[in-house]
Protein backbone atom coordinates (compact mmCIF):
# COMPACT_ATOMS: atom_id res chain seq x y z
CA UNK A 1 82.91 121.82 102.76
CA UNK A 2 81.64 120.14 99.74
CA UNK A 3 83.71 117.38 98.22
CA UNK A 4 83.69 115.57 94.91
CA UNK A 5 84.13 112.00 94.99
CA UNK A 6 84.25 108.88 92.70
CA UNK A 7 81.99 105.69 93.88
CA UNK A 8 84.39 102.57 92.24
CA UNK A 9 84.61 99.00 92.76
CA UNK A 10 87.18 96.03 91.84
CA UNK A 11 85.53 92.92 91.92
CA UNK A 12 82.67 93.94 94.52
CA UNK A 13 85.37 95.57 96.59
CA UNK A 14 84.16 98.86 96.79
CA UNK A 15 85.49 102.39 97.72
CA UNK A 16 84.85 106.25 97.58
CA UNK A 17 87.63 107.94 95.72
CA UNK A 18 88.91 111.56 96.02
CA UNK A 19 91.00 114.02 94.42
CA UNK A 20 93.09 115.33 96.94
CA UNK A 21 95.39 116.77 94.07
CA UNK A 22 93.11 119.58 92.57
CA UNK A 23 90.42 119.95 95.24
CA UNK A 24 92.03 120.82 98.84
CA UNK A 25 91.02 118.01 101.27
CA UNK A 26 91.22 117.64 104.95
CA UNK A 27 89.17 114.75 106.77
CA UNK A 28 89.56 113.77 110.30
CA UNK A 29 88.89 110.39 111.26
CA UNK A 30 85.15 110.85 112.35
CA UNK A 31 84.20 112.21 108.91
CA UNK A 32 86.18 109.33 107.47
CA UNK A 33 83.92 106.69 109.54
CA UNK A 34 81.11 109.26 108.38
CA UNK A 35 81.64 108.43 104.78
CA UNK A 36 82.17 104.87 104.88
CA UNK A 37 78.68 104.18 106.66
CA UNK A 38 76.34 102.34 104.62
CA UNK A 39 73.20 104.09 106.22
CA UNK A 40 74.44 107.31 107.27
CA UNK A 41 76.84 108.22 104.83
CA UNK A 42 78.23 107.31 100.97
CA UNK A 43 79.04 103.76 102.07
CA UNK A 44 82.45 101.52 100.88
CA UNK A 45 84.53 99.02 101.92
CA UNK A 46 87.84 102.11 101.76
CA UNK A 47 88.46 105.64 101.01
CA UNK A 48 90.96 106.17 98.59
CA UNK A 49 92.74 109.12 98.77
CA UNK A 50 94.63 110.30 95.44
CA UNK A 51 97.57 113.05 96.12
CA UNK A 52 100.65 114.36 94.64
CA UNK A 53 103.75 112.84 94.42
CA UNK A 54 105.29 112.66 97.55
CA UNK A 55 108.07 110.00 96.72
CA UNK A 56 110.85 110.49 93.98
CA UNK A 57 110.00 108.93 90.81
CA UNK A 58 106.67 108.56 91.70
CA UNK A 59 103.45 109.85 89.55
CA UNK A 60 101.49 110.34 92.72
CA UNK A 61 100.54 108.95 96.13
CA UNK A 62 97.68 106.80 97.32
CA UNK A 63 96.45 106.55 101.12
CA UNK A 64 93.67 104.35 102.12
CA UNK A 65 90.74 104.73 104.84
CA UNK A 66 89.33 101.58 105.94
CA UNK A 67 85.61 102.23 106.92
CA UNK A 68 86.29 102.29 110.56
CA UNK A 69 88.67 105.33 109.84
CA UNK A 70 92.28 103.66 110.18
CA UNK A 71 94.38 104.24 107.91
CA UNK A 72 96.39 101.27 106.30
CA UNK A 73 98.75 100.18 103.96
CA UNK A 74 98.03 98.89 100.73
CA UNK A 75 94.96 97.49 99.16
CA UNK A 76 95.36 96.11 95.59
CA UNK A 77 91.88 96.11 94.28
CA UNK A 78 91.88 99.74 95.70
CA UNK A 79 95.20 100.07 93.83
CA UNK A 80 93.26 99.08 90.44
CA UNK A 81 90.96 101.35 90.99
CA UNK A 82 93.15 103.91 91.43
CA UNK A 83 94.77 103.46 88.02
CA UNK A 84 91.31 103.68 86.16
CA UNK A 85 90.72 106.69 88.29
CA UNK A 86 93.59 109.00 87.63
CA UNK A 87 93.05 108.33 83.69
CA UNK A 88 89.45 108.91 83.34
CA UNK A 89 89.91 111.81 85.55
CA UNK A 90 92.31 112.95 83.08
CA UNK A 91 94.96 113.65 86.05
CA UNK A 92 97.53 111.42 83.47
CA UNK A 93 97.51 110.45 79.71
CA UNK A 94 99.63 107.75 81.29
CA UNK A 95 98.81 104.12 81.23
CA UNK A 96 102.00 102.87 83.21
CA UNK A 97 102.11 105.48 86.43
CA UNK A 98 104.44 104.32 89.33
CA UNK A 99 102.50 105.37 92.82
CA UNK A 100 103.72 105.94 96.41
CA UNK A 101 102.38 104.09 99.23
CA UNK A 102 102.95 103.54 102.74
CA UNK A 103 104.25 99.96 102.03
CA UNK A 104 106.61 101.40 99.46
CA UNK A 105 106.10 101.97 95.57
CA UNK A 106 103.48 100.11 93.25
CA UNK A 107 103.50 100.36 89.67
CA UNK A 108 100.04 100.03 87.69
CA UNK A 109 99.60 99.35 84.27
CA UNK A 110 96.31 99.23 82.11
CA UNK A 111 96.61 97.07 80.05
CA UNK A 112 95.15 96.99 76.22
CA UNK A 113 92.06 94.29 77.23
CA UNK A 114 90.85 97.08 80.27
CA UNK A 115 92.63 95.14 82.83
CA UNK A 116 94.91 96.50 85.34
CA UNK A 117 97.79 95.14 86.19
CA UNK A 118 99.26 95.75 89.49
CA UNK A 119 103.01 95.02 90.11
CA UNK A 120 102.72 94.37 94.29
CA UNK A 121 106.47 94.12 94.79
CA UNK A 122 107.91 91.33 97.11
CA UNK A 123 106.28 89.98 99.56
CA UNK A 124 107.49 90.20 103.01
CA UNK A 125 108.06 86.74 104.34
CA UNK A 126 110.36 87.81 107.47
CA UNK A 127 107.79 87.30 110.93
CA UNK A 128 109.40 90.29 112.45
CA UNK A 129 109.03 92.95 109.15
CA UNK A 130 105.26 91.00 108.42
CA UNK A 131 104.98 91.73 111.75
CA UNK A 132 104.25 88.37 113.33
CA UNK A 133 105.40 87.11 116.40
CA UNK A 134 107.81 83.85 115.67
CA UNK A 135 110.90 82.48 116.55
CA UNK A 136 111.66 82.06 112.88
CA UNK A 137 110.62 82.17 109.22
CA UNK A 138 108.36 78.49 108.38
CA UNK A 139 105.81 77.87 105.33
CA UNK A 140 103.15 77.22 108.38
CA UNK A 141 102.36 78.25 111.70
CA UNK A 142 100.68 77.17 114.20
CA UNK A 143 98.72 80.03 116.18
CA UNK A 144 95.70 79.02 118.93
CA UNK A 145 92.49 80.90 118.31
CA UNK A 146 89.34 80.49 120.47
CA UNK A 147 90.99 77.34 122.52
CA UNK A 148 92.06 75.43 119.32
CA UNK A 149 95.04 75.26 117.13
CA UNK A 150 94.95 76.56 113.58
CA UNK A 151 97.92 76.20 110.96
CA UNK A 152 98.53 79.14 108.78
CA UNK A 153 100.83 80.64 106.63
CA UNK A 154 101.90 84.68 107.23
CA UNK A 155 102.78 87.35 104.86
CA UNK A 156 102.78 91.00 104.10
CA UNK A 157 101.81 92.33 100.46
CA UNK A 158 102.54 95.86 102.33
CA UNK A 159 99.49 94.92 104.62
CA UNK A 160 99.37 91.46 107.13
CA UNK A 161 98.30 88.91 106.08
CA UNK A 162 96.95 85.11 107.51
CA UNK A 163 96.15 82.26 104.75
CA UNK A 164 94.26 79.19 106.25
CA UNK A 165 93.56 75.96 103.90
CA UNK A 166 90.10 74.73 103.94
CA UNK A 167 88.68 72.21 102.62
CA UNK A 168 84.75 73.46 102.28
CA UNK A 169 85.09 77.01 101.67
CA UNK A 170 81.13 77.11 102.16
CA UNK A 171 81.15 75.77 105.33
CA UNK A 172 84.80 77.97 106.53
CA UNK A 173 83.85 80.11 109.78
CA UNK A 174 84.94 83.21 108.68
CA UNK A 175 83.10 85.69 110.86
CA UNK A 176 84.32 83.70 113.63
CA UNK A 177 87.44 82.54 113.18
CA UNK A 178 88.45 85.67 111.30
CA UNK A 179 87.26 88.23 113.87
CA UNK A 180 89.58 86.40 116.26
CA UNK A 181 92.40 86.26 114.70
CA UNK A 182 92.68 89.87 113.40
CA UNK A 183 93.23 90.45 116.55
CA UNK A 184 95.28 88.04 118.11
CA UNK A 185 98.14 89.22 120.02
CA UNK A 186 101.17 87.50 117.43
CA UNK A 187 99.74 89.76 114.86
CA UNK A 188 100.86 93.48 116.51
CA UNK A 189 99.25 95.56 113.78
CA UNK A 190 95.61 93.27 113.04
CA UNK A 191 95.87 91.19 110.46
CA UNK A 192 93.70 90.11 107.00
CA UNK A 193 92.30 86.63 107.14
CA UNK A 194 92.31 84.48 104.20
CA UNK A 195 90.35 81.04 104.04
CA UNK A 196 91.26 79.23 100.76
CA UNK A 197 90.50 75.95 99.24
CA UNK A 198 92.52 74.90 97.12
CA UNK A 199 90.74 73.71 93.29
CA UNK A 200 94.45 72.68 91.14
CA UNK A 201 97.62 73.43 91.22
CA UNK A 202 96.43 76.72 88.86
CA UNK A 203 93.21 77.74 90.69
CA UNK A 204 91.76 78.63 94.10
CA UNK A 205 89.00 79.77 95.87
CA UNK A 206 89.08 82.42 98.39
CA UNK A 207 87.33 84.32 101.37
CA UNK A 208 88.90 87.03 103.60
CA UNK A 209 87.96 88.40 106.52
CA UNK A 210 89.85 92.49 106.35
CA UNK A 211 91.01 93.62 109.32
CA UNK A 212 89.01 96.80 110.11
CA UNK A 213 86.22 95.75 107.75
CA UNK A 214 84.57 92.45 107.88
CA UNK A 215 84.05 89.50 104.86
CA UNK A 216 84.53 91.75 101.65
CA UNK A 217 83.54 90.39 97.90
CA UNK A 218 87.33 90.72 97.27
CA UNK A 219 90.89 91.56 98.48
CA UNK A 220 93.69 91.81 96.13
CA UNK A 221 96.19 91.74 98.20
CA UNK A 222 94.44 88.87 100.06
CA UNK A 223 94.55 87.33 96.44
CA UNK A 224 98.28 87.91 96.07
CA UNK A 225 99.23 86.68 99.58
CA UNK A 226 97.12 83.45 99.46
CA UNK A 227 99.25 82.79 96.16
CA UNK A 228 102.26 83.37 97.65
CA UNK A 229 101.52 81.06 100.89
CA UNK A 230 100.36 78.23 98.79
CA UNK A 231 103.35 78.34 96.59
CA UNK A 232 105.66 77.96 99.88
CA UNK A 233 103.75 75.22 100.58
CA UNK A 234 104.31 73.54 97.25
CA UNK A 235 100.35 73.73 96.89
CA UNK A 236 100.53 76.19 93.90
CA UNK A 237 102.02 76.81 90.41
CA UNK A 238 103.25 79.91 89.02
CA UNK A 239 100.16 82.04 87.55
CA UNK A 240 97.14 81.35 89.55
CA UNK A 241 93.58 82.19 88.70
CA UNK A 242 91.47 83.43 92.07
CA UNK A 243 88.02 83.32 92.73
CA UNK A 244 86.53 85.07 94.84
CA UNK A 245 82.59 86.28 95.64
CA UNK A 246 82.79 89.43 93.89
CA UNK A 247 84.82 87.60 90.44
CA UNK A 248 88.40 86.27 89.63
CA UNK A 249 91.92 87.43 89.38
CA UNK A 250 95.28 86.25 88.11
CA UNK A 251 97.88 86.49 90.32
CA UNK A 252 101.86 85.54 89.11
CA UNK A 253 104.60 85.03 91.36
CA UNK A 254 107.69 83.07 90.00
CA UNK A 255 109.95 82.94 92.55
CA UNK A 256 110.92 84.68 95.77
CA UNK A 257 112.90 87.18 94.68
CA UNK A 258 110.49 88.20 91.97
CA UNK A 259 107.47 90.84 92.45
CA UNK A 260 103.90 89.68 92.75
CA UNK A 261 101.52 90.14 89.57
CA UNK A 262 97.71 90.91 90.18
CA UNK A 263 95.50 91.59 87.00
CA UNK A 264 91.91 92.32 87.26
CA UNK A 265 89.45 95.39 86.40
CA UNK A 266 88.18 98.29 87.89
CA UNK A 267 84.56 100.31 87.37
CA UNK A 268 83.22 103.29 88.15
CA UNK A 269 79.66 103.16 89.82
CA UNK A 270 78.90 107.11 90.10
CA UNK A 271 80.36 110.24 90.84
CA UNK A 272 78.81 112.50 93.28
CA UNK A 273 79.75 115.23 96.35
CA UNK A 274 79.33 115.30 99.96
CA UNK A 275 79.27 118.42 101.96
CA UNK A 276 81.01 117.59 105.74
């Protein structure tokens, strides 16, 4: 079969995009992995996959590939890119959709400067529903990796996540320490690894290291989550700017109760099919 795809990227974060709502599609996880492969195949950071509506109220639904084939739960720059996608595509004259995910709703806007603005929804803050194995809700953690004890903050934008505060985000061992502790055992489902120094109360500096992935020029939800730890910890104020190796976001979060907001843009690199 020969498929039509999208080549985007938000921020560096890049992905392969396809219409599973005009063009039947059917991958298995090997053709996934196939796709994703920077030598063999298209090459990306994700897959997105855009389908119809499987939710009430909802304008479609969004699944996500990472490149080793597993499937997860939410990405956000993934979730921009979606947004440009469905309106260039001309699948909506919409520029407010609300889309289904496996972590629940999103709602994207774009907004009149190009930007997209991603409502994330409330982060999850509860160990057990993050999931991370503690005896109860705290600001930090402390979790051994590799013989030595790190403190951390946890939370779930939809996906896991672990924030670390650095204070040379140069010199921050990411492959290492991150490769560990996406798989450490008090983090059931992997978990995203954030390293972030901190700059002011209104601006940080971030690296992750995505489960499934490796070091990527940008996570949005990493973004949001790294926001949302370093307000617990009284670090942060209310509207954040991020920056990250691929280029900045804003991230907004209030107050606990009150959604996370991520604005940023989204680009299209090349379209293109792949016969599988």
């Amino acid at each position: 079969m020969k498929y039509a795809f999208t080549k985007m990227h938000g921020l560096g974060n890049d992905f392969v995009v396809f219409d599973a709502v005009t063009q039947p599609l059917r991958l298995t996880r090997e053709q996934f992995r196939q796709i994703g492969d920077r030598h063999f195949g298209i090459g990306c950071d994700q897959i997105l996959l855009v389908e119809p509506p499987s939710l009430p109220g909802t304008d479609f639904n969004y699944r996500i590939f990472n490149a080793d084939g597993d499937e997860v739960e939410q990405c956000g720059n993934g979730a921009r890119c979606f947004a440009r996608y469905v309106l260039d595509q001309g699948l909506t004259d919409q520029r407010e959709i609300s889309v289904g995910t496996q972590a629940g709703v999103i709602r994207l806007s774009i907004e009149p400067d190009g930007l997209v603005r991603v409502d994330m929804g409330v982060p999850t803050l509860e160990p057990e529903r993050i999931p991370f194995v503690a005896e109860r809700r705290a600001a930090e953690y402390t979790v051994e990796v590799l013989g030595e004890p790190l403190t951390l903050g946890a939370v779930s934008m939809g996906n896991p996540h672990a924030v670390m505060v650095v204070e040379d985000l140069e010199q921050a061992p990411v492959e290492r320490i991150g490769a560990a502790l996406q798989q450490h055992p008090r983090f059931p489902q992997r978990v995203n690894v954030g390293f972030m120094q901190i700059l002011s109360a209104d601006a940080i500096a971030l690296r992750v290291y995505e489960r499934g992935v490796g070091e990527t020029l940008a996570c949005g939800t990493g973004a949001c989550a790294a926001v949302v730890s370093g307000r617990l910890r009284g670090l942060l104020n209310k509207s954040v700017k991020v920056s990250l190796p691929g280029g900045a976001l804003v991230i907004e979060w209030p107050d606990e109760q009150a959604p996370v907001l991520m604005y940023g843009p989204a680009a299209s690199v090349f379209e293109g099919t792949i016969e599988l």
